[in-house]
PDB file of N, CA and C in Angstrom:
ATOM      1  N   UNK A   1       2.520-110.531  29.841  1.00  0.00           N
ATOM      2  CA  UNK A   1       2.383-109.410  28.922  1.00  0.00           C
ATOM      3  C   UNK A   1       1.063-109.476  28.158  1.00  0.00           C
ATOM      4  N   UNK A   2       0.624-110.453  28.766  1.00  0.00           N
ATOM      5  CA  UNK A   2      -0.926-110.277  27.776  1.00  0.00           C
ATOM      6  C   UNK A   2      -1.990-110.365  28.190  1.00  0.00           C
ATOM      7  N   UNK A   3      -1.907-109.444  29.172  1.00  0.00           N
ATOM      8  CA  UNK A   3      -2.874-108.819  30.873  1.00  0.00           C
ATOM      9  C   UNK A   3      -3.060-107.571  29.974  1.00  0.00           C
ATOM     10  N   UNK A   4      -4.150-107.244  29.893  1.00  0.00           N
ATOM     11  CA  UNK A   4      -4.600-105.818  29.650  1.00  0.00           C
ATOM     12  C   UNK A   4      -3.760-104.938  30.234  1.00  0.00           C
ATOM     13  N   UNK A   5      -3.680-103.857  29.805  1.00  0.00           N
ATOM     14  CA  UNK A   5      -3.144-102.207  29.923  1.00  0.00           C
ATOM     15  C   UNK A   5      -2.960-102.054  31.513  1.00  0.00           C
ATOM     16  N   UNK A   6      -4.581-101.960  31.719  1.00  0.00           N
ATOM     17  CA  UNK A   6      -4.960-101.427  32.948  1.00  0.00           C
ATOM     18  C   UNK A   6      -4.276-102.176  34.337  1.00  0.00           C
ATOM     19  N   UNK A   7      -4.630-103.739  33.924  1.00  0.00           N
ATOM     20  CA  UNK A   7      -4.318-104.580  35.167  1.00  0.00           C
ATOM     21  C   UNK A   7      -2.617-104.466  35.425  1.00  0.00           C
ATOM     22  N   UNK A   8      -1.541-104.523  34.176  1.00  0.00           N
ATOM     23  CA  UNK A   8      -0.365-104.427  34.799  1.00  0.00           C
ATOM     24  C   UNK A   8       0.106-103.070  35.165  1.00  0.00           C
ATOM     25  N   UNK A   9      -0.909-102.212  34.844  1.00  0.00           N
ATOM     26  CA  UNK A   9      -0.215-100.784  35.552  1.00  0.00           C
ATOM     27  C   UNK A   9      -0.557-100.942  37.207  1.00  0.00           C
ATOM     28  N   UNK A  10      -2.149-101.113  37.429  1.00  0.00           N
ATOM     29  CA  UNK A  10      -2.130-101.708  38.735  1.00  0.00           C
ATOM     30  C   UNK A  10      -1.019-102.273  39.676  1.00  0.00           C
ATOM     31  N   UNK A  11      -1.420-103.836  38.963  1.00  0.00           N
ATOM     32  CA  UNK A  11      -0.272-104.307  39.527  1.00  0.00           C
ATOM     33  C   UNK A  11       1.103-103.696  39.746  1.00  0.00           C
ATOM     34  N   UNK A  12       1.656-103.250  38.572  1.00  0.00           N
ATOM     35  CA  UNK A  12       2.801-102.621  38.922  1.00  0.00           C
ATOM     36  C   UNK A  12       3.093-101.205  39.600  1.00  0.00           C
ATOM     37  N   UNK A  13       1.743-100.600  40.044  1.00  0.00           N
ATOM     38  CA  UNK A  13       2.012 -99.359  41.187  1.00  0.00           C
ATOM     39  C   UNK A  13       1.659 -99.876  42.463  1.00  0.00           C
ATOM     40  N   UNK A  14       1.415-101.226  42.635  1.00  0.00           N
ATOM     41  CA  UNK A  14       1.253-101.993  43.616  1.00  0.00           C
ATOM     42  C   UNK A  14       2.289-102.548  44.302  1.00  0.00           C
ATOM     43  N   UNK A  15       2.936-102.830  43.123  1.00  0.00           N
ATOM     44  CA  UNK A  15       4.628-103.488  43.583  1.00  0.00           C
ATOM     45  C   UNK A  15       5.474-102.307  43.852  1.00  0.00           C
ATOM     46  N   UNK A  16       5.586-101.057  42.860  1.00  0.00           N
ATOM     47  CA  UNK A  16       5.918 -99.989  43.355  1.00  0.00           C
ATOM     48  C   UNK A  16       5.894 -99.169  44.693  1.00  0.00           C
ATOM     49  N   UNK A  17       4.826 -99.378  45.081  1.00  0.00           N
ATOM     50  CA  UNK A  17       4.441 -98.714  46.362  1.00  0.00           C
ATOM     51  C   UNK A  17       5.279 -99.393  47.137  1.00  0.00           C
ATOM     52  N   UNK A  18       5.185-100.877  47.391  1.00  0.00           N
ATOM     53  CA  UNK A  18       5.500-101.374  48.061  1.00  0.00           C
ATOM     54  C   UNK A  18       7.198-101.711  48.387  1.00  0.00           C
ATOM     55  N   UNK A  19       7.712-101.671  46.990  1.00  0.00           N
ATOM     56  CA  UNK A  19       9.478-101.912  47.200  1.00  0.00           C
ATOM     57  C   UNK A  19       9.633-100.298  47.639  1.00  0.00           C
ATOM     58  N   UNK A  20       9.063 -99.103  47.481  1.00  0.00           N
ATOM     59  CA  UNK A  20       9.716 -97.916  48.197  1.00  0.00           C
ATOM     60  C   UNK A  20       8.996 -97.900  49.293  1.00  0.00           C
ATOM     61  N   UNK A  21       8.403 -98.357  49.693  1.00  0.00           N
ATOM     62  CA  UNK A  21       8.151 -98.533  51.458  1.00  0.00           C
ATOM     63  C   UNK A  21       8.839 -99.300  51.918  1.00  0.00           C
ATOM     64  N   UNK A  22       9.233-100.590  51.629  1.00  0.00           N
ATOM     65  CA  UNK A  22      10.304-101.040  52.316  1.00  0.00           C
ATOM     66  C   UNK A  22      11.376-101.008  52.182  1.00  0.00           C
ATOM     67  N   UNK A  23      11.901 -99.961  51.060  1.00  0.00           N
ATOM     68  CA  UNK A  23      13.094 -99.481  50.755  1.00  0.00           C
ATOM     69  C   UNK A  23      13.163 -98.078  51.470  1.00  0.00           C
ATOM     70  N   UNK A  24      12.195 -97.145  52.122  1.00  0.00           N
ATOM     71  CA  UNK A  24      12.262 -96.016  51.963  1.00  0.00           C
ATOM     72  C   UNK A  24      12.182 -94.787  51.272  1.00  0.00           C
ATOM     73  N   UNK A  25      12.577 -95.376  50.138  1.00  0.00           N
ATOM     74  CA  UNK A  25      12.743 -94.246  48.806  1.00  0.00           C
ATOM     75  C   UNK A  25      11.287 -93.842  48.832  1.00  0.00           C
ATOM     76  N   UNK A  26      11.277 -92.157  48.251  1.00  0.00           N
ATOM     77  CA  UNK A  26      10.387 -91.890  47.682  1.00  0.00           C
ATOM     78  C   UNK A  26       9.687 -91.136  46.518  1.00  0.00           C
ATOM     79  N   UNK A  27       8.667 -90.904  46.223  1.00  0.00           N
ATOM     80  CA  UNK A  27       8.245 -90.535  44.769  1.00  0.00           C
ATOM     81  C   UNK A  27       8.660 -89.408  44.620  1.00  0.00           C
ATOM     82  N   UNK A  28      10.267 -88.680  43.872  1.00  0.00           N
ATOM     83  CA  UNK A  28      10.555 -87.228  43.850  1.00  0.00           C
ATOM     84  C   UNK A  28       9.067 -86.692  42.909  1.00  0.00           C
ATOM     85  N   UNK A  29       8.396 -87.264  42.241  1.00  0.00           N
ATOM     86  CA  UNK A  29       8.112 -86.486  41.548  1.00  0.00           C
ATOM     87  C   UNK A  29       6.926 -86.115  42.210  1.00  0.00           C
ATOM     88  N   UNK A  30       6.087 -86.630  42.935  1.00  0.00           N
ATOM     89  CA  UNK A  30       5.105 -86.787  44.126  1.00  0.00           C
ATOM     90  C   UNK A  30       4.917 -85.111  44.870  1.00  0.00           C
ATOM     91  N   UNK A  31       6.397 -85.082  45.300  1.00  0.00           N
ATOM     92  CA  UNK A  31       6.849 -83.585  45.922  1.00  0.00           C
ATOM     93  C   UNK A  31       7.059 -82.533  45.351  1.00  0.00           C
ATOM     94  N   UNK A  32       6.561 -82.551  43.630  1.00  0.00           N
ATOM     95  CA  UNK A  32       6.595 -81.647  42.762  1.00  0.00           C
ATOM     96  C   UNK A  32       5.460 -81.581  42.240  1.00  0.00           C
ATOM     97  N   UNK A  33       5.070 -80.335  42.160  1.00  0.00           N
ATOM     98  CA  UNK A  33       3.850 -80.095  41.637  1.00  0.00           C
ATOM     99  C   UNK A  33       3.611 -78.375  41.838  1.00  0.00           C
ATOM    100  N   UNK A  34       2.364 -77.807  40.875  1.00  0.00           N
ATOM    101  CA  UNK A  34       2.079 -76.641  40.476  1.00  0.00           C
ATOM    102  C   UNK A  34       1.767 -75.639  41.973  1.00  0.00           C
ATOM    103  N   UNK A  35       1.612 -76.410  42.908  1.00  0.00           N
ATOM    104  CA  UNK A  35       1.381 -75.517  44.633  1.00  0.00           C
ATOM    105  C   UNK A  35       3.072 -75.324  44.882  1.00  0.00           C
ATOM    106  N   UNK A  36       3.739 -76.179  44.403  1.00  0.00           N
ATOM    107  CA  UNK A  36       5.445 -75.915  44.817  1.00  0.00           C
ATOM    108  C   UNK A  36       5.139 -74.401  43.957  1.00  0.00           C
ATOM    109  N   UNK A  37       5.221 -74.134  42.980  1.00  0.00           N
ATOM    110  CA  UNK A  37       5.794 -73.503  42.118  1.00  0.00           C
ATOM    111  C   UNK A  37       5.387 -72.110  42.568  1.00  0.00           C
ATOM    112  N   UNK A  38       3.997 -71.956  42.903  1.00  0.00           N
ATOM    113  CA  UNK A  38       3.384 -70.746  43.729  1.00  0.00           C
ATOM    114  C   UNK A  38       3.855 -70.779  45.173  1.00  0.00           C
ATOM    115  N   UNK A  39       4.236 -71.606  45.966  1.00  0.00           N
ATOM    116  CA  UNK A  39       4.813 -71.254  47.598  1.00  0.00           C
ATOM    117  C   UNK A  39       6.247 -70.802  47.111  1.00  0.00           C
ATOM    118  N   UNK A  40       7.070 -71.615  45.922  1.00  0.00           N
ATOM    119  CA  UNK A  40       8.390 -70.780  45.648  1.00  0.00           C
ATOM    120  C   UNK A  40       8.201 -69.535  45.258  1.00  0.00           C
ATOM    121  N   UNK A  41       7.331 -68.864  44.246  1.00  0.00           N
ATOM    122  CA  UNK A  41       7.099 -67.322  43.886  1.00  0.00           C
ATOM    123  C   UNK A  41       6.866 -66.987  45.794  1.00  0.00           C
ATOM    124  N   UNK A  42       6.102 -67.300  46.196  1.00  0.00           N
ATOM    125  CA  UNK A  42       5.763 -66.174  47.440  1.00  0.00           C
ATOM    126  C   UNK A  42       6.966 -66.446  48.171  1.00  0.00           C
ATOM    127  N   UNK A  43       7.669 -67.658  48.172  1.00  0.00           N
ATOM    128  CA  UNK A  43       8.739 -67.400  49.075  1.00  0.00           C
ATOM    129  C   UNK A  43       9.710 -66.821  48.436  1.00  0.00           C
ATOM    130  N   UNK A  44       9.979 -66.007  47.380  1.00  0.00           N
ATOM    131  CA  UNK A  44      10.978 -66.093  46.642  1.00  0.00           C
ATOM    132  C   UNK A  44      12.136 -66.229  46.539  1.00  0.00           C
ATOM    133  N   UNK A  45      11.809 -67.820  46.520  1.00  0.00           N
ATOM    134  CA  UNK A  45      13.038 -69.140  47.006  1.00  0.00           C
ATOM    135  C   UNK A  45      14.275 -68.674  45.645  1.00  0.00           C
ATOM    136  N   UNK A  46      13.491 -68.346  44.066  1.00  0.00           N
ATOM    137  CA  UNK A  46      14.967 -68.303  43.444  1.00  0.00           C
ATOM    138  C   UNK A  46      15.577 -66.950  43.379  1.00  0.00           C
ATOM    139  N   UNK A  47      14.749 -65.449  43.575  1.00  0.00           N
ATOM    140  CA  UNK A  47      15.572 -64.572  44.148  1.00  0.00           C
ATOM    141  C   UNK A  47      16.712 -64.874  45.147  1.00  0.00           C
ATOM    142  N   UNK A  48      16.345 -65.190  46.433  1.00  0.00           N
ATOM    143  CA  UNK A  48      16.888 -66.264  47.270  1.00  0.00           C
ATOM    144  C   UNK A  48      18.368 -66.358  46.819  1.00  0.00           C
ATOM    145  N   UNK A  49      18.287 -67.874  46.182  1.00  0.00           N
ATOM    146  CA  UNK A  49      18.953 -68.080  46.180  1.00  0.00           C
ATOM    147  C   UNK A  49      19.783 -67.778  44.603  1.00  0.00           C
ATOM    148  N   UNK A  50      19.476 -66.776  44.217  1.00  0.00           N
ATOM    149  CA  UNK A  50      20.183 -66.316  43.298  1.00  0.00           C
ATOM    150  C   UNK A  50      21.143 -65.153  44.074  1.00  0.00           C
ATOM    151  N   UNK A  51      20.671 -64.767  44.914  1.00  0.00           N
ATOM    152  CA  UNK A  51      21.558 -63.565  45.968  1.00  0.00           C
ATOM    153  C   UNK A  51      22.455 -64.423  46.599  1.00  0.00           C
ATOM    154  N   UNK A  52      22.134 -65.796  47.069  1.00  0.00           N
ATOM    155  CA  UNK A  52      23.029 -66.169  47.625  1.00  0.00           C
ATOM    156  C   UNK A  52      23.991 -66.413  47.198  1.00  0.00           C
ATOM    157  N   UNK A  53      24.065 -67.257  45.742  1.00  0.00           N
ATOM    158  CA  UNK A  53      25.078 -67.600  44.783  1.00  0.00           C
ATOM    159  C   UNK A  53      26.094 -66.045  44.743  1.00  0.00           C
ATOM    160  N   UNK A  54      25.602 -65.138  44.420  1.00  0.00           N
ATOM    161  CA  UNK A  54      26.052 -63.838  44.043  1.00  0.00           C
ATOM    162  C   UNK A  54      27.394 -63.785  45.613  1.00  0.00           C
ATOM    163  N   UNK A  55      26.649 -63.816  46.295  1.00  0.00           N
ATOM    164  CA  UNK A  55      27.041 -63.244  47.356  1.00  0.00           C
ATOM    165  C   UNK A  55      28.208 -64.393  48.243  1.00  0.00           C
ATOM    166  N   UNK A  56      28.359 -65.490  47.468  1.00  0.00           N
ATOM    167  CA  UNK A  56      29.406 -66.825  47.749  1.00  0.00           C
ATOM    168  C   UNK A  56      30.510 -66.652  46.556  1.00  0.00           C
ATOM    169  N   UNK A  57      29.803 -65.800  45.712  1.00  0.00           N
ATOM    170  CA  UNK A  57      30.718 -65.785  44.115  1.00  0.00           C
ATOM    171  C   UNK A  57      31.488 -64.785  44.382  1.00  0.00           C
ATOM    172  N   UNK A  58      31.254 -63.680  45.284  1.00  0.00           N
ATOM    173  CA  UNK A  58      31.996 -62.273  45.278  1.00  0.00           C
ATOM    174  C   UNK A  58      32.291 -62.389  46.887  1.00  0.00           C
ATOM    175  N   UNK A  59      32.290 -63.307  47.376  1.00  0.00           N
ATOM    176  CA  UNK A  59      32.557 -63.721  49.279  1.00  0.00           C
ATOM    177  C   UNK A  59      32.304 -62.257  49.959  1.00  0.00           C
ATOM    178  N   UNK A  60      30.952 -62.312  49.670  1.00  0.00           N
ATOM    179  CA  UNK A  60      30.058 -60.979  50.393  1.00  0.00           C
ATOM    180  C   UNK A  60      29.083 -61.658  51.269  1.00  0.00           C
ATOM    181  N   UNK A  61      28.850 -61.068  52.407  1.00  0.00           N
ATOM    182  CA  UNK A  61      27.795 -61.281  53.737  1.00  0.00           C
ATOM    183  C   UNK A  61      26.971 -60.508  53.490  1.00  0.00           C
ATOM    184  N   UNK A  62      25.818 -60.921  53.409  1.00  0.00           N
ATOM    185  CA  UNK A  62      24.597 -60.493  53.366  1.00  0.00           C
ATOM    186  C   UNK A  62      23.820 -60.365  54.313  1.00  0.00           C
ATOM    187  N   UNK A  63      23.520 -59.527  55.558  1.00  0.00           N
ATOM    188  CA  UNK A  63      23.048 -59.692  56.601  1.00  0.00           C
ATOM    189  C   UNK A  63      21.381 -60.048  56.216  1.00  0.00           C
ATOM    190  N   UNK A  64      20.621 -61.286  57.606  1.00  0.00           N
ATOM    191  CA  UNK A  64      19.466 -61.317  56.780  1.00  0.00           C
ATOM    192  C   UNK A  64      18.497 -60.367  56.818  1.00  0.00           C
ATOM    193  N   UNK A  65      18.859 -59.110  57.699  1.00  0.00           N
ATOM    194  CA  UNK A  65      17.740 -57.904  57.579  1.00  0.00           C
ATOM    195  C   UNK A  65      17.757 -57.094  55.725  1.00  0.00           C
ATOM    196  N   UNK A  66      18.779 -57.028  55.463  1.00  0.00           N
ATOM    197  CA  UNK A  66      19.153 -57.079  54.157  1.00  0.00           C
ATOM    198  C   UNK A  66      18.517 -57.954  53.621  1.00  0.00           C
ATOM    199  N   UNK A  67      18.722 -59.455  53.014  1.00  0.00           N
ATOM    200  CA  UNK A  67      17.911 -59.916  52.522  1.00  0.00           C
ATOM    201  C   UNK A  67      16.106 -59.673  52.521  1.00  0.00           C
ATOM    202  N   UNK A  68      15.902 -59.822  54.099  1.00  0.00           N
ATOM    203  CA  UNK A  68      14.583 -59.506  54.162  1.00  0.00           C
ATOM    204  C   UNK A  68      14.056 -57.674  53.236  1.00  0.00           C
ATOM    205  N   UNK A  69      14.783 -56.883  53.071  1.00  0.00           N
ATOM    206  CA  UNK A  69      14.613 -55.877  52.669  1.00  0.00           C
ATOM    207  C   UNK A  69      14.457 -55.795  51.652  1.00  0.00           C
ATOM    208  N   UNK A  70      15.187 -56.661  50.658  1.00  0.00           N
ATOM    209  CA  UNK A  70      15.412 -56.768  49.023  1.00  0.00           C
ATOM    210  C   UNK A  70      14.514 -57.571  48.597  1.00  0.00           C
ATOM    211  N   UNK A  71      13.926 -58.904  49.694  1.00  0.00           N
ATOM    212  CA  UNK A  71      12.875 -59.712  48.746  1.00  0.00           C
ATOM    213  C   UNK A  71      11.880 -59.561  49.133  1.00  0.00           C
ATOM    214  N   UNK A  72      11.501 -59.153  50.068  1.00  0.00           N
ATOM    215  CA  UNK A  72      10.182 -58.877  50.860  1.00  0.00           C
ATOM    216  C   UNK A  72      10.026 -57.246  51.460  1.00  0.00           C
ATOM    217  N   UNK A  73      10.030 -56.623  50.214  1.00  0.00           N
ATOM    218  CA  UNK A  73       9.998 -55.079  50.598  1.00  0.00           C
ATOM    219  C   UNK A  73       8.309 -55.126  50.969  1.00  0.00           C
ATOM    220  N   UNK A  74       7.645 -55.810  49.707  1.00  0.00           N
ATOM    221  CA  UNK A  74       6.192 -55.173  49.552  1.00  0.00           C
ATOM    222  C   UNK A  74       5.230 -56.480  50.911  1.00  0.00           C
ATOM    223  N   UNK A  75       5.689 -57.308  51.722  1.00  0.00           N
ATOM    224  CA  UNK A  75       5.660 -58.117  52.020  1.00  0.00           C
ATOM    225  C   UNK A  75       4.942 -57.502  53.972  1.00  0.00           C
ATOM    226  N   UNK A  76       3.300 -58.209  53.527  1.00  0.00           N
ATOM    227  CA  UNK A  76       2.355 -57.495  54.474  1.00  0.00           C
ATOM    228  C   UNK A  76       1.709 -58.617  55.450  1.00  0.00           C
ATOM    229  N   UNK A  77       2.782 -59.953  55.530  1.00  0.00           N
ATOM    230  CA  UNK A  77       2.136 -60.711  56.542  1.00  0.00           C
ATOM    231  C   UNK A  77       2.360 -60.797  58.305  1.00  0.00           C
ATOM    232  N   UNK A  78       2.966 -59.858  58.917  1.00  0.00           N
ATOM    233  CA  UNK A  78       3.628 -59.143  59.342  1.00  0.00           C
ATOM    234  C   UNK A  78       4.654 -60.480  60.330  1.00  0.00           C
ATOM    235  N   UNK A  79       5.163 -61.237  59.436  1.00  0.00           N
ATOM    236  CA  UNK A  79       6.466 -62.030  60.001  1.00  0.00           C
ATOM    237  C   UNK A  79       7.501 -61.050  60.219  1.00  0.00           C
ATOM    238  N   UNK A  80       8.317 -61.757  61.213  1.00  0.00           N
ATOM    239  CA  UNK A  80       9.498 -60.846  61.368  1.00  0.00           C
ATOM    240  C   UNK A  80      10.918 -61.374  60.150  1.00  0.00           C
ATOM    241  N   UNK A  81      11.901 -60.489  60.205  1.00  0.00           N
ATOM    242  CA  UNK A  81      12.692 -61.044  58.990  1.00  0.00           C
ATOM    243  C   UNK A  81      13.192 -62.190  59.085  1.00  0.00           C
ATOM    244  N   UNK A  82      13.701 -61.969  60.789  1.00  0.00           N
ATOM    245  CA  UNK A  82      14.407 -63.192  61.477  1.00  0.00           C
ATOM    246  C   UNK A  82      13.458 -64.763  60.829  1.00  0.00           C
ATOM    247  N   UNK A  83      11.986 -64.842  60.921  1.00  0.00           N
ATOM    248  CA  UNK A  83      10.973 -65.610  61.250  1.00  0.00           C
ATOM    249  C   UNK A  83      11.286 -65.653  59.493  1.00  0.00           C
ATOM    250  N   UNK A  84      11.003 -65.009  58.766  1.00  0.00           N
ATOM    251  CA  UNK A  84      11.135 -65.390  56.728  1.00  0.00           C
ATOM    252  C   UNK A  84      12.299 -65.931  56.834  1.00  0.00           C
ATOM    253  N   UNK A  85      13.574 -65.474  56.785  1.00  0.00           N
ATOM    254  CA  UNK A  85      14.890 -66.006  56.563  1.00  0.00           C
ATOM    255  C   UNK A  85      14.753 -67.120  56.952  1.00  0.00           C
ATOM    256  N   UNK A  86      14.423 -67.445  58.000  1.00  0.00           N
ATOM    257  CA  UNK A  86      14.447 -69.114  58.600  1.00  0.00           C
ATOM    258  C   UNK A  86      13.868 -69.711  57.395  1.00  0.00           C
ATOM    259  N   UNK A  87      12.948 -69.263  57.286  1.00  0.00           N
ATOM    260  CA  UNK A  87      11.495 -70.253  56.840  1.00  0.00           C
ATOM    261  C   UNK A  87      12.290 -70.317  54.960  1.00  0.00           C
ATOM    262  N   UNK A  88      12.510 -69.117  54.247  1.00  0.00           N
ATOM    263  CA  UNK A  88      13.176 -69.159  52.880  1.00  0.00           C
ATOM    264  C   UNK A  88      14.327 -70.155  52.909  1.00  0.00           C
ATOM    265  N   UNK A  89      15.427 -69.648  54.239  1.00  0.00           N
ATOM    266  CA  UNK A  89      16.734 -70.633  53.915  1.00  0.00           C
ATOM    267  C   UNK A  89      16.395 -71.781  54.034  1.00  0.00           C
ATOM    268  N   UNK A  90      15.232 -72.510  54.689  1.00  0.00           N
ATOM    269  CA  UNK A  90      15.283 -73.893  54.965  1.00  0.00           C
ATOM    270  C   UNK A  90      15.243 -74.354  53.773  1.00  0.00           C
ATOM    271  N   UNK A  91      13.630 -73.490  53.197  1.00  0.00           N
ATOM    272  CA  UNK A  91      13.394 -73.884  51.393  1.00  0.00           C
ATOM    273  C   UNK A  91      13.852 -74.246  50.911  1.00  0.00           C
ATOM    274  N   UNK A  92      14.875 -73.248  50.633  1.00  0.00           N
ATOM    275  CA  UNK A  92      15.528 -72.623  49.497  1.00  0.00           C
ATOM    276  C   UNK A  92      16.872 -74.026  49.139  1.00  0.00           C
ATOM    277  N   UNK A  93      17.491 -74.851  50.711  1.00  0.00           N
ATOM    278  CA  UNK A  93      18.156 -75.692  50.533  1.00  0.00           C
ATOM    279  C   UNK A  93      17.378 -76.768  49.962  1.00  0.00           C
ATOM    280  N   UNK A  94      15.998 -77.105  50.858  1.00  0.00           N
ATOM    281  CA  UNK A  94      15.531 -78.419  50.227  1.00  0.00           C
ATOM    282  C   UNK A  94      15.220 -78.174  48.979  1.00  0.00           C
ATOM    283  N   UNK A  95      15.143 -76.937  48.028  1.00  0.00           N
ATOM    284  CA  UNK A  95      15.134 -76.947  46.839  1.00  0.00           C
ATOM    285  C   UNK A  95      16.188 -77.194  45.684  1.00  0.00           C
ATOM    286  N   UNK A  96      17.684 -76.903  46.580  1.00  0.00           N
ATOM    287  CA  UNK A  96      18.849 -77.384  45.912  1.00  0.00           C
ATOM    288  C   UNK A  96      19.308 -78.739  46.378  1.00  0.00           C
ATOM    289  N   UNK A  97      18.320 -79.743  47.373  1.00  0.00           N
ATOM    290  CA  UNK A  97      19.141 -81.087  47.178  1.00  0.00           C
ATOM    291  C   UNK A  97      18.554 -81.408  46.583  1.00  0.00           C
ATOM    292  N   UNK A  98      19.463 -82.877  46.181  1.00  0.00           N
ATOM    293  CA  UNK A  98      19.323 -84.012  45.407  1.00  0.00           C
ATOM    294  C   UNK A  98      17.970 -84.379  44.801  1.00  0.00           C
ATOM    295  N   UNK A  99      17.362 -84.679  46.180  1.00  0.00           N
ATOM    296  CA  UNK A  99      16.279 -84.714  45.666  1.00  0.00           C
ATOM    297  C   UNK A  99      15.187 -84.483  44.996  1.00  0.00           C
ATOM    298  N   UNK A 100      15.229 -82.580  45.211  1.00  0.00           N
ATOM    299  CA  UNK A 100      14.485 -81.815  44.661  1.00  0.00           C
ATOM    300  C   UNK A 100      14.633 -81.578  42.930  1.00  0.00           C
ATOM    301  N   UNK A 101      16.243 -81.815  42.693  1.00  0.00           N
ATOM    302  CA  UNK A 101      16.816 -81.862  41.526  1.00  0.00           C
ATOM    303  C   UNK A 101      16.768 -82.731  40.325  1.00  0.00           C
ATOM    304  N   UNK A 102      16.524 -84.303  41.409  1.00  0.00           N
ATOM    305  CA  UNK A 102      15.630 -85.265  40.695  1.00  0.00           C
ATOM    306  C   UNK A 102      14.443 -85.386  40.399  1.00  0.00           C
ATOM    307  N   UNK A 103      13.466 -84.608  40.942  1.00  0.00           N
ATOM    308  CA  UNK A 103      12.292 -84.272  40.635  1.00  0.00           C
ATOM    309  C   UNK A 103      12.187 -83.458  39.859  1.00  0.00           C
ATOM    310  N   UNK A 104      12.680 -82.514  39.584  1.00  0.00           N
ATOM    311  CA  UNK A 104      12.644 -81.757  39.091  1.00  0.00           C
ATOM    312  C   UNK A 104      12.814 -82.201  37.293  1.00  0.00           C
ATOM    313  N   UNK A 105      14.145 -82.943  37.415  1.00  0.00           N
ATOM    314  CA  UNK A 105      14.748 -83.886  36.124  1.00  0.00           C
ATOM    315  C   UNK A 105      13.214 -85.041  35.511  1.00  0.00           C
ATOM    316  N   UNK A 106      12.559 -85.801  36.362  1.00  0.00           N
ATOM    317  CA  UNK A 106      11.656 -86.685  36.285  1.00  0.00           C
ATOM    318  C   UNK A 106      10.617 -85.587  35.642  1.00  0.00           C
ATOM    319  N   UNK A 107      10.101 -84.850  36.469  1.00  0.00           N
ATOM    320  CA  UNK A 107       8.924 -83.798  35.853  1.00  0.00           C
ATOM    321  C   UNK A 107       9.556 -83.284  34.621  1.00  0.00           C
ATOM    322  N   UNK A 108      10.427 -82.474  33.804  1.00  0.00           N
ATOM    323  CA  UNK A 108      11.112 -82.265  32.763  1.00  0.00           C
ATOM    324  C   UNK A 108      10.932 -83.220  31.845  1.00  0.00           C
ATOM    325  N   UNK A 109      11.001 -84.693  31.976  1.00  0.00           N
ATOM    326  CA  UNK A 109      11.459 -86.150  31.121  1.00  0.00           C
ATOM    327  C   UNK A 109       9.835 -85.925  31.608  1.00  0.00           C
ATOM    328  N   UNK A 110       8.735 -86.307  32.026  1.00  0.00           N
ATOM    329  CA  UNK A 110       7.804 -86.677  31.581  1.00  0.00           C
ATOM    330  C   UNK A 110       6.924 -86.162  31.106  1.00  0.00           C
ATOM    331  N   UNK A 111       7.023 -84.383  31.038  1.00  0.00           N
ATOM    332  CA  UNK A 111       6.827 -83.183  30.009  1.00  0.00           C
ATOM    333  C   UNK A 111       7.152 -83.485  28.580  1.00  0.00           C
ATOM    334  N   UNK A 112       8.421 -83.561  28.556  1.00  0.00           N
ATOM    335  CA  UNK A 112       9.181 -83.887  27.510  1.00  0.00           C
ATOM    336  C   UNK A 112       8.044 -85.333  26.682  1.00  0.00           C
ATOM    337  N   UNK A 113       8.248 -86.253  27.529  1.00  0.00           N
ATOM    338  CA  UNK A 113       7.291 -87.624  27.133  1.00  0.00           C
ATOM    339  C   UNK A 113       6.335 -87.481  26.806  1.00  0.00           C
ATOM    340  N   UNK A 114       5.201 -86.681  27.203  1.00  0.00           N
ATOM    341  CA  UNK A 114       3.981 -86.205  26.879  1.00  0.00           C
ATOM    342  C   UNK A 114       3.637 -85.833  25.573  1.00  0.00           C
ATOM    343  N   UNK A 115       4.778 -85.026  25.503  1.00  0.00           N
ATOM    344  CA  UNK A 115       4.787 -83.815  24.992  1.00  0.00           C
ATOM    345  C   UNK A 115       5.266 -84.617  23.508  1.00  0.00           C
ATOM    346  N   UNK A 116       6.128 -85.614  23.165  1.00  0.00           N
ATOM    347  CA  UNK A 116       6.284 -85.673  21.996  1.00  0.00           C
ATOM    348  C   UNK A 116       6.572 -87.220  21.545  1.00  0.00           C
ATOM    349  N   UNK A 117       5.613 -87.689  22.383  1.00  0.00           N
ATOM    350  CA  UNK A 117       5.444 -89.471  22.703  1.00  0.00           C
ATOM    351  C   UNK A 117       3.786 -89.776  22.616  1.00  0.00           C
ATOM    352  N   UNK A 118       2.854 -89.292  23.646  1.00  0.00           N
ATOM    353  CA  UNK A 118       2.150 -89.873  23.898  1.00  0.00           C
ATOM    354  C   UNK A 118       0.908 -89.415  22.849  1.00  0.00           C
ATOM    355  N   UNK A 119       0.792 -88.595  21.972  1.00  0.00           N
ATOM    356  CA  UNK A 119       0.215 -87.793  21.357  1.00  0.00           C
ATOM    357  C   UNK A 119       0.694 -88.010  19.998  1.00  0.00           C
ATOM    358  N   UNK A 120       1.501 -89.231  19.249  1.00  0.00           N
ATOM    359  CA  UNK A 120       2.105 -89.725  18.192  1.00  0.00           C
ATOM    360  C   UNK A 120       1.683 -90.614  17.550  1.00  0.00           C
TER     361      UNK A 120
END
């Protein structure tokens, strides 16, 4: 503990790296960041899946030409709906697992930390 600042952060993103490589695990918070937040607006992953919730809450089918109609009216890249739906639903799940949720929680807590810790 009486290694400068710098050297045990080193060290310790050194050891870090290394127990989640040979553990597997990885950095949720790594996979979060301000380019997520703009590919979710263009995909509009929480329209999405705010229709979906709706539509599991009232056990309504939503065909995805429908979907494609409601979120991508103004939508000029000329994918087909079939080709968005794929590409949103895949999103839209990896945005409701675990993982994404823990990142999400980590980015929040180190906002939060910043925000009324490090600046004290």
């Amino acid at each position: 503990m009486r290694a400068p600042d710098y050297l045990l952060k080193c060290l310790f993103e050194i050891w870090l790296k290394k127990i989640r490589k040979s553990t597997e695990l990885i950095n949720a918070v790594a996979n979060f960041d301000q380019k997520k937040l703009v590919s979710w607006h263009k995909e509009r992953l929480l329209p999405y899946l705010d229709l979906k919730a709706w539509a599991k809450l009232f056990n309504v089918n939503i065909p995805n030409r429908l979907f494609y109609k409601m979120l991508f009216i103004d939508d000029a890249s000329g994918k087909s709906a079939a080709e968005i739906q794929r590409t949103v639903n895949k999103n839209a799940m990896k945005l409701m697992s675990e993982e994404y949720i823990f990142a999400l929680q980590c980015e929040a807590f180190r906002v939060h930390f910043v925000k009324n810790f490090e600046t004290k």
